[in-house]
Protein backbone atom coordinates (compact mmCIF):
# COMPACT_ATOMS: atom_id res chain seq x y z
CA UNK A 1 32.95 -33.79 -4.10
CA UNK A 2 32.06 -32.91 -7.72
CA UNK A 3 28.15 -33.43 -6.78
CA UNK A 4 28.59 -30.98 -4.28
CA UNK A 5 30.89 -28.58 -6.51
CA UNK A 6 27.74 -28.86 -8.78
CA UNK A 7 25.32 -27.97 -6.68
CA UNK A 8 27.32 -24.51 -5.71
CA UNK A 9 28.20 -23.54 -8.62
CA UNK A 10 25.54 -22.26 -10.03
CA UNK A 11 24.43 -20.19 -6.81
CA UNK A 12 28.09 -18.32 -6.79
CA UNK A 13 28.03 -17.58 -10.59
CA UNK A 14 24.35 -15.78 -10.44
CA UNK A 15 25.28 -14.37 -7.24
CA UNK A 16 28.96 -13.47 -8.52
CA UNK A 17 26.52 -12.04 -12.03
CA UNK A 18 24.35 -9.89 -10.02
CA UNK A 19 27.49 -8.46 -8.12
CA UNK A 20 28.77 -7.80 -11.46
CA UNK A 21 26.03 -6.23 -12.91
CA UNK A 22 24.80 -4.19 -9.94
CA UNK A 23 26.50 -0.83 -10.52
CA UNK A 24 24.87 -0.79 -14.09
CA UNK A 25 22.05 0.47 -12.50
CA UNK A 26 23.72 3.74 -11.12
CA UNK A 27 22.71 3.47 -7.98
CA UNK A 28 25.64 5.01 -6.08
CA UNK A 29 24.56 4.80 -2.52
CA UNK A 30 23.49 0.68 -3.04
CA UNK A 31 27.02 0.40 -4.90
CA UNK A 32 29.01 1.86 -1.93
CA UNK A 33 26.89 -0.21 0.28
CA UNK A 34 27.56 -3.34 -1.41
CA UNK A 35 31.21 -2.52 -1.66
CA UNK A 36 31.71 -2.22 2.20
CA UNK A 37 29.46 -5.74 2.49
CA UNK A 38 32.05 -7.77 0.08
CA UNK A 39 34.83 -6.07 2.15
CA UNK A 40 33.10 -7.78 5.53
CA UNK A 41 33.07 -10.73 3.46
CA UNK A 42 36.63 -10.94 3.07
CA UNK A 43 36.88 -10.13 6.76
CA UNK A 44 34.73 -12.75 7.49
CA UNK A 45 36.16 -15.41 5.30
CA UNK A 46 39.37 -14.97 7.30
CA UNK A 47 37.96 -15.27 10.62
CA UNK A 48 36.05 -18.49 9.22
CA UNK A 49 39.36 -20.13 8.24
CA UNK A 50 40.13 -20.26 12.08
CA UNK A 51 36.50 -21.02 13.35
CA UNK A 52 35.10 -22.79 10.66
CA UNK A 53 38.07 -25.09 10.02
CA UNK A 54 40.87 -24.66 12.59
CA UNK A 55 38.74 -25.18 15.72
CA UNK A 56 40.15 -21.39 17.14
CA UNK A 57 37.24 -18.94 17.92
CA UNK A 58 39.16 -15.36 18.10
CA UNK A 59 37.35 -12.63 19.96
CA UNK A 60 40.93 -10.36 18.77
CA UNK A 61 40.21 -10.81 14.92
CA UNK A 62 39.63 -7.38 14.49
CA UNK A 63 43.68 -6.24 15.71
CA UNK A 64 44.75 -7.54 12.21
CA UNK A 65 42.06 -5.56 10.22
CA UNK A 66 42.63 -2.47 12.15
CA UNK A 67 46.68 -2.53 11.76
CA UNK A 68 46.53 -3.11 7.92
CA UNK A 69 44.22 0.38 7.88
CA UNK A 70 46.74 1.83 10.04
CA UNK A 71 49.48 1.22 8.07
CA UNK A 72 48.12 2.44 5.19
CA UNK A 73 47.44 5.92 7.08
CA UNK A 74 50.70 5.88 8.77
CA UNK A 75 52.89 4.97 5.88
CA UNK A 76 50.95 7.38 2.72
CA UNK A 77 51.77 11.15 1.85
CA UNK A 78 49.75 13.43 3.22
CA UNK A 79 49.72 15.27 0.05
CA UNK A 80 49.53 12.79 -3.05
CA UNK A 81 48.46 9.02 -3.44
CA UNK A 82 50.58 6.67 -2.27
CA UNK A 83 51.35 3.41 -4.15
CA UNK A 84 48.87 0.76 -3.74
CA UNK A 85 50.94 -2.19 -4.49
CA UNK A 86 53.66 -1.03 -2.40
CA UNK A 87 51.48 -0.26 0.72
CA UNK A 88 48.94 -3.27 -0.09
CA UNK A 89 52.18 -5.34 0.34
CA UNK A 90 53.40 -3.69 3.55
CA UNK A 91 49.76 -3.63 5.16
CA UNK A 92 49.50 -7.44 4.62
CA UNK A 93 52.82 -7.74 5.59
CA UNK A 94 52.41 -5.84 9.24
CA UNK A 95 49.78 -7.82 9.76
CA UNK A 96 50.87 -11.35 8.64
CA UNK A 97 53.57 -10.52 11.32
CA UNK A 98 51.70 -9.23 13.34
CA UNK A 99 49.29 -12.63 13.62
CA UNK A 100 52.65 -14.80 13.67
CA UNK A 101 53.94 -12.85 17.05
CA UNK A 102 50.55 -13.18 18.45
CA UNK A 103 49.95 -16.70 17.73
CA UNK A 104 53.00 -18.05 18.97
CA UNK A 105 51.54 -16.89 22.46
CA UNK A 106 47.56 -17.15 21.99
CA UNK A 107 48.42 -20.69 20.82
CA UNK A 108 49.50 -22.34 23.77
CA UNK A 109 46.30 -21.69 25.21
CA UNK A 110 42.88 -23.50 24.15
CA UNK A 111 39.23 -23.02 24.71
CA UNK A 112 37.87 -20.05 26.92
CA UNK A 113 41.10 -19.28 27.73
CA UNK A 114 42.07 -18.61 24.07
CA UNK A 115 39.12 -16.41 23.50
CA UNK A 116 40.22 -14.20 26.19
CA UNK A 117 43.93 -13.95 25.10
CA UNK A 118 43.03 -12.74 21.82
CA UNK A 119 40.73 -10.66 23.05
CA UNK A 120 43.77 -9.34 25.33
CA UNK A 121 45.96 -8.63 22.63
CA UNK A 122 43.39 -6.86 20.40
CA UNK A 123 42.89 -4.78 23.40
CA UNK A 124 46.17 -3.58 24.28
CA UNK A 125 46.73 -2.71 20.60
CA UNK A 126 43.39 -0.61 20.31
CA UNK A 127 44.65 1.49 24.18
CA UNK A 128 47.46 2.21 22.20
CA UNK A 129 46.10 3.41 19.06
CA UNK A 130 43.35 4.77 21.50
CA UNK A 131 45.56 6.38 24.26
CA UNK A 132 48.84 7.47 22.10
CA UNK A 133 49.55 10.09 19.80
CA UNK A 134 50.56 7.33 16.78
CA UNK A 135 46.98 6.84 15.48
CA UNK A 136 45.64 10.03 16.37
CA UNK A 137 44.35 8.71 19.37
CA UNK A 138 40.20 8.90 19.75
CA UNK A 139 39.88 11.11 16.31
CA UNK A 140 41.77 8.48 14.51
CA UNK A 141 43.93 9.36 11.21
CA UNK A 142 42.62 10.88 7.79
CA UNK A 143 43.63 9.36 4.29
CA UNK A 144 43.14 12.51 1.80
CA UNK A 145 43.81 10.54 -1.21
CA UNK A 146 43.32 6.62 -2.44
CA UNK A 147 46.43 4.96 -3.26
CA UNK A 148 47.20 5.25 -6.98
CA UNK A 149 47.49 1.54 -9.19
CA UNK A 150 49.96 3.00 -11.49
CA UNK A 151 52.74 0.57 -12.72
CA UNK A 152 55.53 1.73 -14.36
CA UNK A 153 53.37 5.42 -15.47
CA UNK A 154 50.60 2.47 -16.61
CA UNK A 155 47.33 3.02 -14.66
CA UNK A 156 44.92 -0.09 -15.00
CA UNK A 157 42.21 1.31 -12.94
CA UNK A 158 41.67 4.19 -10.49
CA UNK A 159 40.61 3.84 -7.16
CA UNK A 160 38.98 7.61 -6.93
CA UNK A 161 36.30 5.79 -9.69
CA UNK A 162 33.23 4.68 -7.04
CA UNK A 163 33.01 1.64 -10.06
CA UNK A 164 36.39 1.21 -10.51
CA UNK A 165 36.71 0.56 -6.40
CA UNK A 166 33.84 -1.50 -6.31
CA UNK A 167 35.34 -4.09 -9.23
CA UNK A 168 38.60 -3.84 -7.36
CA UNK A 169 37.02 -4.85 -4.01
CA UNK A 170 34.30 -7.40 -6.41
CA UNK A 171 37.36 -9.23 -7.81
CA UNK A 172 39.55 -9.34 -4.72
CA UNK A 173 36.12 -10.99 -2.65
CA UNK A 174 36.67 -14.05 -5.81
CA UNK A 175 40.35 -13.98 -6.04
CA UNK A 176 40.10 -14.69 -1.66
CA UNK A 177 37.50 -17.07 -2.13
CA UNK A 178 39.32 -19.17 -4.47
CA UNK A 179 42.55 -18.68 -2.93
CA UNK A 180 41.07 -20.17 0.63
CA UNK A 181 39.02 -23.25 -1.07
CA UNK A 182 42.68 -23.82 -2.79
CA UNK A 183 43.98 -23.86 0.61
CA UNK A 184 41.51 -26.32 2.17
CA UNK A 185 41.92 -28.42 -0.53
CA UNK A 186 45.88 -28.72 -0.31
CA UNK A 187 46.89 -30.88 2.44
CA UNK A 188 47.95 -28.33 5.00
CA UNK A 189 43.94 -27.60 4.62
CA UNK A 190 43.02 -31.11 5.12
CA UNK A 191 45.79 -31.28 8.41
CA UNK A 192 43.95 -28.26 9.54
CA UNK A 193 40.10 -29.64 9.64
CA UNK A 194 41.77 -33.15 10.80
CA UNK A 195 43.53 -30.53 13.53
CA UNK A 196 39.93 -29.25 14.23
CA UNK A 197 38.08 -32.60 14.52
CA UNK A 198 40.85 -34.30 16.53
CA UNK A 199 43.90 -32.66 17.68
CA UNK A 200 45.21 -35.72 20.10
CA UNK A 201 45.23 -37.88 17.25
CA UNK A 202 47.05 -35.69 14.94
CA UNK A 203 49.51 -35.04 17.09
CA UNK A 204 49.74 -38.98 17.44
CA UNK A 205 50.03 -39.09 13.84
CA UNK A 206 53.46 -37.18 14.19
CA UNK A 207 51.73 -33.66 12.66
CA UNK A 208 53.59 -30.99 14.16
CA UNK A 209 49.63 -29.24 14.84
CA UNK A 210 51.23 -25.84 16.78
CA UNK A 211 52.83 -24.91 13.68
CA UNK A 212 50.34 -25.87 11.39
CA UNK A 213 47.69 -23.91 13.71
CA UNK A 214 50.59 -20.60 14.09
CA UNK A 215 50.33 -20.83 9.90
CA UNK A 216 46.38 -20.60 9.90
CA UNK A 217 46.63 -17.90 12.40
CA UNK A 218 48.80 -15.86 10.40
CA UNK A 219 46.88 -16.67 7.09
CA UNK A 220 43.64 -15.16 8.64
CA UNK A 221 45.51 -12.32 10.22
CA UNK A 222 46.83 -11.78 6.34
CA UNK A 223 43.79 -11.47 4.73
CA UNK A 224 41.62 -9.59 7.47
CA UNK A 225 44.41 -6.90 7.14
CA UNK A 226 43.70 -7.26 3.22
CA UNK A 227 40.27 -6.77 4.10
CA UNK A 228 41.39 -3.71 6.33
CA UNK A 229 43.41 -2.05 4.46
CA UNK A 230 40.07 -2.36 1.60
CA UNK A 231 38.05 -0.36 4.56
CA UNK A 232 40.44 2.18 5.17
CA UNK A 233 40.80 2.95 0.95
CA UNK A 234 37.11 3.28 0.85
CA UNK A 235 36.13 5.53 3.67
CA UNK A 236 39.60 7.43 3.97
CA UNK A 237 39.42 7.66 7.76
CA UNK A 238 40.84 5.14 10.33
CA UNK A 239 39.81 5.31 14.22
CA UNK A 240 40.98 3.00 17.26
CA UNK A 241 37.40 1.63 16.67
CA UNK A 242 38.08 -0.44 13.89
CA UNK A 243 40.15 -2.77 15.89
CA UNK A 244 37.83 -2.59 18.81
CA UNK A 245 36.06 -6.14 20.54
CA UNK A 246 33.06 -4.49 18.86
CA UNK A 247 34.24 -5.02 15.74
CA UNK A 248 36.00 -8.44 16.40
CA UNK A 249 32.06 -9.62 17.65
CA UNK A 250 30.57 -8.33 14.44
CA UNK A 251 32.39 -10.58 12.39
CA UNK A 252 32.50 -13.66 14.74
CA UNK A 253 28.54 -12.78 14.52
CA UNK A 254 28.69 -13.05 10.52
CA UNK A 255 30.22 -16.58 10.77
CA UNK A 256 27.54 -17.65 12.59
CA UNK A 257 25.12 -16.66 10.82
CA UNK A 258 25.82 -17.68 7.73
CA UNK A 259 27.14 -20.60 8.92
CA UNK A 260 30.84 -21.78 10.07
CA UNK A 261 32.91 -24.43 8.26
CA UNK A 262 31.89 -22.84 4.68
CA UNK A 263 33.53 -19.81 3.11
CA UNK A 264 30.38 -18.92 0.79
CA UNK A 265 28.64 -19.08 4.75
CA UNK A 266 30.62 -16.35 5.94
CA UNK A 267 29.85 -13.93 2.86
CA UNK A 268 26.41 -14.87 3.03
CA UNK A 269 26.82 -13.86 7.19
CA UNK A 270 28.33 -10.58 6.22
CA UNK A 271 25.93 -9.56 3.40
CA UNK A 272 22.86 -10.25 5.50
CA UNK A 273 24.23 -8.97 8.77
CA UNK A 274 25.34 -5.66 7.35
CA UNK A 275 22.34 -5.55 5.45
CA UNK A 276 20.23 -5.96 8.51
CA UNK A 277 22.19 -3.54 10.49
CA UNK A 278 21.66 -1.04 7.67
CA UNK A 279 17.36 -1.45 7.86
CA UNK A 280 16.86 -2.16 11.29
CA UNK A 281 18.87 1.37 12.39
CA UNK A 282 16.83 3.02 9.69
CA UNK A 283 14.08 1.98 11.74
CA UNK A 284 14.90 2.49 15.57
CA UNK A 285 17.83 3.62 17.45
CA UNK A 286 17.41 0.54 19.60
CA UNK A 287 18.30 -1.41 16.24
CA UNK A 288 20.71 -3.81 18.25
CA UNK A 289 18.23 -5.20 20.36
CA UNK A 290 16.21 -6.30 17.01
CA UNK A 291 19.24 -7.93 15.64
CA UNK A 292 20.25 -9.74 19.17
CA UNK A 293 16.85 -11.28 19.05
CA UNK A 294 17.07 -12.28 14.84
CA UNK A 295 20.23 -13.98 15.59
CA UNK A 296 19.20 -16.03 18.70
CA UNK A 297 16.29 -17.02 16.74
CA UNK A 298 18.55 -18.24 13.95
CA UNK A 299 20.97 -19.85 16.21
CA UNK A 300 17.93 -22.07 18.01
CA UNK A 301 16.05 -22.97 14.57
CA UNK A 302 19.05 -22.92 11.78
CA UNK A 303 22.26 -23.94 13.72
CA UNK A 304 23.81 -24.68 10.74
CA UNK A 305 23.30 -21.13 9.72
CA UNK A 306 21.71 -19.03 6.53
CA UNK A 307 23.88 -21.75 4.36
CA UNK A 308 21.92 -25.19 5.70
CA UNK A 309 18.30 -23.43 4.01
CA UNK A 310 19.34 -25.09 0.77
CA UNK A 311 19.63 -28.42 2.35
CA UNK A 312 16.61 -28.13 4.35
CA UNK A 313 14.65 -26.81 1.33
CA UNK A 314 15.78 -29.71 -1.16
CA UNK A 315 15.08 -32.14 1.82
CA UNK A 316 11.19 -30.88 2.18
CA UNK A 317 11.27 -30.73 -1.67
CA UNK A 318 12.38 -34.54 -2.08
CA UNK A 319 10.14 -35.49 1.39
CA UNK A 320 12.93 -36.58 3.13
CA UNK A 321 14.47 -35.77 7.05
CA UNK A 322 17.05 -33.58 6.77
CA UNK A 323 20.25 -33.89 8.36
CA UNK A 324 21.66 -30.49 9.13
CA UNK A 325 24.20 -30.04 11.73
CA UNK A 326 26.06 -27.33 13.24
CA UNK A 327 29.71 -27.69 11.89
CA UNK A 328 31.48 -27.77 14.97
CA UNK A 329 33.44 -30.99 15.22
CA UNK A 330 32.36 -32.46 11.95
CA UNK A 331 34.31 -32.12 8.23
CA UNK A 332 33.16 -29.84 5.32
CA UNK A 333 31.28 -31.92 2.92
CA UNK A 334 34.22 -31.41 0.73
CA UNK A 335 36.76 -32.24 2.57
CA UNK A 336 35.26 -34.82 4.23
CA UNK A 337 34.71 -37.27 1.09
CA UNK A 338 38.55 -36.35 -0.03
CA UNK A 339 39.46 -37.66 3.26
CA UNK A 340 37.08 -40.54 3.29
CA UNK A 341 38.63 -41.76 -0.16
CA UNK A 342 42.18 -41.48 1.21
CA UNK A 343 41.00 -43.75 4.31
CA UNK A 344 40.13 -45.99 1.97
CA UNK A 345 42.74 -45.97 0.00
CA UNK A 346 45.08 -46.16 2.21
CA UNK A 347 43.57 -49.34 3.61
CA UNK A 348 44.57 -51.30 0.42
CA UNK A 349 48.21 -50.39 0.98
């Protein structure tokens, strides 16, 4: 585990430097560009935490990141800030609980069958953002003001500041990242990819795996309504769109392509996909075809996604074969030499 801790950490400090650095340049469009990408990343980090290492592909993802922006618009002033702490808290909250109500009926269901649930539910709650007067309906709510950080009369930073945003957004992308690999590393994280590679034998093993799989659920619902309620602060508009199967697709895409079973994946999926999407529809109107045919081509030749070109590229380097497989059904490096020591450490007992 430390050789591959090693190996990352230099990659996510120059890339986490760069981030840093990047509004130095004053380049105000790039900067709000970049801010919306780490917000995807978040989004896309949550949805991995099912995929990637839960064994649950959600095609409804996008219901939790559209209720946290709701709430936000629902529950703030229409003439002054509202707090952020307070509504941070109660946008996470709705959908934490939201996720946990889902879950406990997605869950009993597996495979294609799952997909479509979730895809259900996501549904029904964007027909009744869509259809009702709650939301708006099709023209969606306005947010005329960012919520204000003040503490106490303190103010640490203002979210009206374009910089000040983007290091809010910057440090909650680490503070996620961090927060997840702490997760994974626990041993509800290491239940969860044992859940993933072999559910039958867990639940031989006496691990109560519905409840460990209803926790996951919720935990991804949490943070893509974090990553929400990020979306709604910066563009001050919510619409029934943003919980749309559209939206749930463009961040099952992002997994994908940077490559599932890897949180740093993910945000490399997101940067590169919105990216992408941002040059190609510069270019033609008919940008989605372009981007349909850049990810089947990425699928057939990289299955392990945008993250396995470092392996392949030290294995060419070193002239060896390398050995770079899709992570469906197998362990993250990580996790899988923790678990490989407790086998055999176990054995001696």
């Amino acid at each position: 585990m430390q050789q591959i801790v090693s190996r990352l950490q230099l990659p996510l400090w120059l890339s986490l430097a760069v981030l840093a650095a990047f509004p130095l340049f004053e380049l105000t469009f790039y900067t709000e560009l970049l801010t919306k990408i780490m917000i995807m990343a978040i989004f896309a980090m949550s949805l991995d935490l099912l995929v990637g290492y839960t064994g649950l592909v959600s095609l409804g993802h996008a219901a939790f990141f559209g209720l946290a922006g709701y709430t936000l618009a629902l529950i703030a002033p229409q003439y002054e800030a509202a707090n952020l702490w307070l509504t941070l808290g109660v946008a996470i909250l709705v959908s934490a609980l939201a996720a946990l109500v889902i879950g406990l009926f997605v869950l009993r269901t597996k495979g294609v069958y799952f997909i479509m649930v979730t895809l259900a539910f996501a549904q029904m709650f964007y027909f009744v953002f869509h259809d009702t007067d709650l939301g708006g309906g099709s023209d969606g709510l306005f947010l005329y003001f960012k919520p204000d950080a003040a503490i106490a009369g303190f103010k640490p930073f203002d979210l009206e500041n374009t910089l000040h945003f983007y290091y809010f957004v910057l440090i909650s992308l680490v503070v996620s990242y961090f927060l997840l690999c702490r997760i994974l590393r626990s041993p509800f994280g290491h239940a969860l990819v044992g859940i993933k590679t072999n559910e039958h034998r867990m639940q031989s093993l006496g691990y109560p795996v519905f409840y460990y799989k209803l926790a996951s659920f919720a935990i991804g619902g949490s943070l893509a309504g974090f990553a929400g309620y990020l979306s709604a602060c910066q563009y001050g508009f919510v619409n029934p769109e943003i919980l749309s199967w559209h939206q749930s697709g463009s961040v099952l895409l992002m997994v994908i392509l940077g490559g599932q079973g890897a949180f740093y994946g993910a945000a490399i999926g997101a940067f590169v996909f919105v990216l992408l999407q941002e040059f190609l529809s510069s270019l033609t109107k008919h940008w989605q075809l372009f981007m349909g045919v850049i990810i089947v081509l990425l699928v057939l030749y990289l299955p392990g996604g945008l993250r396995s070109i470092g392996p392949l590229l030290r294995a060419s380097l070193l002239g060896k074969t390398a050995n770079v497989k899709p992570p469906a059904g197998n362990d993250p490096p990580d996790i899988a030499q923790e678990e490989s020591a407790n086998d055999r450490s176990d054995s001696l007992h």
